[in-house]
C-alpha atoms as a PDB file:
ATOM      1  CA  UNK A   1       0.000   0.000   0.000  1.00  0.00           C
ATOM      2  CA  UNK A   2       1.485   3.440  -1.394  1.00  0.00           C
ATOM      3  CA  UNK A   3       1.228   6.603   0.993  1.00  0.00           C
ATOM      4  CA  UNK A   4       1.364   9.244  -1.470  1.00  0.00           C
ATOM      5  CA  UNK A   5       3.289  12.746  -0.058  1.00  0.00           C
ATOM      6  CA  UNK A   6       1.072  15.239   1.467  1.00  0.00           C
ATOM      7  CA  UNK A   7       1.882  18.471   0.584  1.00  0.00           C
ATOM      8  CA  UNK A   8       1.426  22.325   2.674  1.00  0.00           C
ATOM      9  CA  UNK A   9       1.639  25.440   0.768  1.00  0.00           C
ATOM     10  CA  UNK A  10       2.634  28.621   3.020  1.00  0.00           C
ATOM     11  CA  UNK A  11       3.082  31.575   1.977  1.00  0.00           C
ATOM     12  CA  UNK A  12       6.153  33.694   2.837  1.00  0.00           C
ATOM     13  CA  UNK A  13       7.107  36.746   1.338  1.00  0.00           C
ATOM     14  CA  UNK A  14       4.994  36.855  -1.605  1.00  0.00           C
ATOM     15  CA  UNK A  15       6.809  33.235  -2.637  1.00  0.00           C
ATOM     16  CA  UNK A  16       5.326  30.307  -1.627  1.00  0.00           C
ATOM     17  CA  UNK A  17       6.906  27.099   0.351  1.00  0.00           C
ATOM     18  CA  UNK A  18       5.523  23.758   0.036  1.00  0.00           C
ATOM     19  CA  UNK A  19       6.042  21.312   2.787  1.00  0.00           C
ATOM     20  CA  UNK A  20       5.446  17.867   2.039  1.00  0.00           C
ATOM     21  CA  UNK A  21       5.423  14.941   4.307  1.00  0.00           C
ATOM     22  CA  UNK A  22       6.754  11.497   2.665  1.00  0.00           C
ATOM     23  CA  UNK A  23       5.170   9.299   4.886  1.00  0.00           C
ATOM     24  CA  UNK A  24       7.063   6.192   3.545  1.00  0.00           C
ATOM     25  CA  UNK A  25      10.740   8.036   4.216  1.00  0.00           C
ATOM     26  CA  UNK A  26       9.293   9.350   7.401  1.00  0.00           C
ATOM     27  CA  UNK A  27      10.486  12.971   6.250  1.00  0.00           C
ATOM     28  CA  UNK A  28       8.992  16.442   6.054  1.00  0.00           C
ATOM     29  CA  UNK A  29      11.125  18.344   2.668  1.00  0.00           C
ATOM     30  CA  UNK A  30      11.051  21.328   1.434  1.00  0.00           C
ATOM     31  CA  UNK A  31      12.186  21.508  -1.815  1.00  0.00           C
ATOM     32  CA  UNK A  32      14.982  24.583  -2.693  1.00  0.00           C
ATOM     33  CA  UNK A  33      15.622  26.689  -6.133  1.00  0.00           C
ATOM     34  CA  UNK A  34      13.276  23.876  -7.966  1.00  0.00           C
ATOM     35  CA  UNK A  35      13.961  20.393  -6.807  1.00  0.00           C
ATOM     36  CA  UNK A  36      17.846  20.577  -6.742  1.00  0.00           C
ATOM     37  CA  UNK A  37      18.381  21.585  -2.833  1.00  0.00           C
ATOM     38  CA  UNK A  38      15.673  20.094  -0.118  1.00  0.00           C
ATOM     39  CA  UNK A  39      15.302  21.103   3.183  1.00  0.00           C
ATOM     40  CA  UNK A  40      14.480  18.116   5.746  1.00  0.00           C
ATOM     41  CA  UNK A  41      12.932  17.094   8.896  1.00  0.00           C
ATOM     42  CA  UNK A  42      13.769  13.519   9.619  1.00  0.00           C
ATOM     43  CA  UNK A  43      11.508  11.274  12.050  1.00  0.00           C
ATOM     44  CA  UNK A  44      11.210   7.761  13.266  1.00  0.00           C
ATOM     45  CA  UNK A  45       8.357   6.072  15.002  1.00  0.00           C
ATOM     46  CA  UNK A  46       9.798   4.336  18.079  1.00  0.00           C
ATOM     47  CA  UNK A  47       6.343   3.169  19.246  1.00  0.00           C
ATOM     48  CA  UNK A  48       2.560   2.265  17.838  1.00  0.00           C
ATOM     49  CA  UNK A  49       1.781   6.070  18.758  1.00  0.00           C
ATOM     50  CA  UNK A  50       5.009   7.936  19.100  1.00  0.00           C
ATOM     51  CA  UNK A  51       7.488   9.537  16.770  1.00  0.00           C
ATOM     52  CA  UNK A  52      11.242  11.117  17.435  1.00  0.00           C
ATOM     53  CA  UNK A  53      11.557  13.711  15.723  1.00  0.00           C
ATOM     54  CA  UNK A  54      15.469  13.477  14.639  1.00  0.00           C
ATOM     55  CA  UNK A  55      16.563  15.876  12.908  1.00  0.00           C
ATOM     56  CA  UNK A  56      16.282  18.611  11.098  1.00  0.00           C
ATOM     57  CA  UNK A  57      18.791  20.450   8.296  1.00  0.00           C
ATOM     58  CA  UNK A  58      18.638  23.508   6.112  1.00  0.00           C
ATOM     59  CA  UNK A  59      21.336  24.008   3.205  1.00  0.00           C
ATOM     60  CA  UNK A  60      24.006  26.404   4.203  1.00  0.00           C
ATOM     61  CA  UNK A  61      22.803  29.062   1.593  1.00  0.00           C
ATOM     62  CA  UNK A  62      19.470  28.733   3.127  1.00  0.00           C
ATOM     63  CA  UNK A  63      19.995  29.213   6.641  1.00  0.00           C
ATOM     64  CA  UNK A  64      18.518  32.156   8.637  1.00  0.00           C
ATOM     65  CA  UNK A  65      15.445  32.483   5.980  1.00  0.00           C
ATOM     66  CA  UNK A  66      12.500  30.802   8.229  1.00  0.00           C
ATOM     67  CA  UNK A  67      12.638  27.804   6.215  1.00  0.00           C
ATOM     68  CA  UNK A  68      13.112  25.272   9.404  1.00  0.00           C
ATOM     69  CA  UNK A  69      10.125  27.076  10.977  1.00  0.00           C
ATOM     70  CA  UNK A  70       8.037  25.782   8.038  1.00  0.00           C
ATOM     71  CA  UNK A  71       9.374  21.830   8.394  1.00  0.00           C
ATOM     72  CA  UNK A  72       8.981  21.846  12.764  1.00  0.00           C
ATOM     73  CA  UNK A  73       5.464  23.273  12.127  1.00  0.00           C
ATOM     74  CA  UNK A  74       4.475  20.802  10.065  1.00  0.00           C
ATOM     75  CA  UNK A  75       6.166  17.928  11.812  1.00  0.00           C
ATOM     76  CA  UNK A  76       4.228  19.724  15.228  1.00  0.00           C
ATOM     77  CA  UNK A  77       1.026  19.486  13.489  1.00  0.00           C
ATOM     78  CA  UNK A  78       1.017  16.421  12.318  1.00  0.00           C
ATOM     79  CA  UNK A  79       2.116  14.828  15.470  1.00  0.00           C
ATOM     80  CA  UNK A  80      -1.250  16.460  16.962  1.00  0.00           C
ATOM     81  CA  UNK A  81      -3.516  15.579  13.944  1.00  0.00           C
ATOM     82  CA  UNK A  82      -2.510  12.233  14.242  1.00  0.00           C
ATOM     83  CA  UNK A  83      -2.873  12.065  18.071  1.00  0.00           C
ATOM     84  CA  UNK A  84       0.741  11.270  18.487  1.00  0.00           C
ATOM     85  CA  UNK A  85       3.389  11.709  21.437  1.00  0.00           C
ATOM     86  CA  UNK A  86       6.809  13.365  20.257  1.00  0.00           C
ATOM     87  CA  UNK A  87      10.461  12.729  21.735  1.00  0.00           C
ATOM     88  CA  UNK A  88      12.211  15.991  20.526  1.00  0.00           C
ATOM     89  CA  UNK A  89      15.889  14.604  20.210  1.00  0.00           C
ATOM     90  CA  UNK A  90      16.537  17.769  17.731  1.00  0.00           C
ATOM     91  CA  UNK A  91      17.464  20.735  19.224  1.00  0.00           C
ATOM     92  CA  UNK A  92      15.296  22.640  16.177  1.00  0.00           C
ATOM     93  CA  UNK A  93      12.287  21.550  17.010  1.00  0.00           C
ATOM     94  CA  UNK A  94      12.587  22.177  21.105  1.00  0.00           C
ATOM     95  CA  UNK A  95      13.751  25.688  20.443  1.00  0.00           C
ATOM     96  CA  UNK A  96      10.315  25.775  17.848  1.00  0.00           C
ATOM     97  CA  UNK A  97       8.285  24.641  20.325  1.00  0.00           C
ATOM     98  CA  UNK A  98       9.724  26.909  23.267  1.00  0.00           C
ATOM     99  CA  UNK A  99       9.325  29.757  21.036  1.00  0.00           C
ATOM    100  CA  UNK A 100       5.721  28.679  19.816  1.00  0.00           C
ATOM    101  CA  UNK A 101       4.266  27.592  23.009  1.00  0.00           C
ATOM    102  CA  UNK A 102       1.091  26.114  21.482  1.00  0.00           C
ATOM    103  CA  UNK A 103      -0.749  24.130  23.987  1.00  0.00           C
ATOM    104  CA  UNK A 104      -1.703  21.389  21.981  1.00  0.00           C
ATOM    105  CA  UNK A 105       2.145  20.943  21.399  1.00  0.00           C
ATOM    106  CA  UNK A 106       2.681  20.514  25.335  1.00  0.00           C
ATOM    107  CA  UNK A 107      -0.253  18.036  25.035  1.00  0.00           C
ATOM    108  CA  UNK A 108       1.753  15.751  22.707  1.00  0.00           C
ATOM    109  CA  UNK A 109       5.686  15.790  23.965  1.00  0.00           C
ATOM    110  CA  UNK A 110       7.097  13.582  26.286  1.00  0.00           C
ATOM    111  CA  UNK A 111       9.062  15.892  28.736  1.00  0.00           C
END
């Protein structure tokens, strides 16, 4: 059974920035100057109904634009959509969270 990649659109800057989640590759990519650079948010379920989210990495040229924002947002939201509990082993996503103190985040991380 396929999972095809669902995709976000946000718009930043007049330009927009599609997020898509590859379910199979457990990965949230953003995809850079056409398809040749990707951002990434890696993840791995270590339970039925929990998910670590890894790691995250922005291209050097791409740094300090936002663009990691975009990828722990995602990853955030679909850990609540999916009624999931998060281990946040990359230090991205904790300082996202800290700085985004949505409640329904707190909900869904093991502290």
């Amino acid at each position: 059974m396929a999972q095809a990649a669902q995709v976000n659109v946000l718009e930043v800057n007049n330009s927009s920035i599609q997020v898509e989640h590859d379910k199979k590759r457990r990965q949230f990519v953003i995809r850079l100057n056409g398809s040749h650079d990707r951002a990434v948010l890696l993840y791995e379920y270590v339970g039925k109904k929990t998910v670590d989210l890894q790691h995250t990495e922005v291209p050097d040229a791409y740094r300090g634009r936002g663009i990691a924002k975009h990828l722990a947002k995602a990853a955030m939201d679909f850990v609540v959509e999916e009624d999931l509990k998060a281990h946040l082993t990359c230090w991205y996503i904790q300082k996202y969270v800290k700085e985004n103190p949505q409640p329904q985040y707190f909900e869904h991380i093991y502290q």
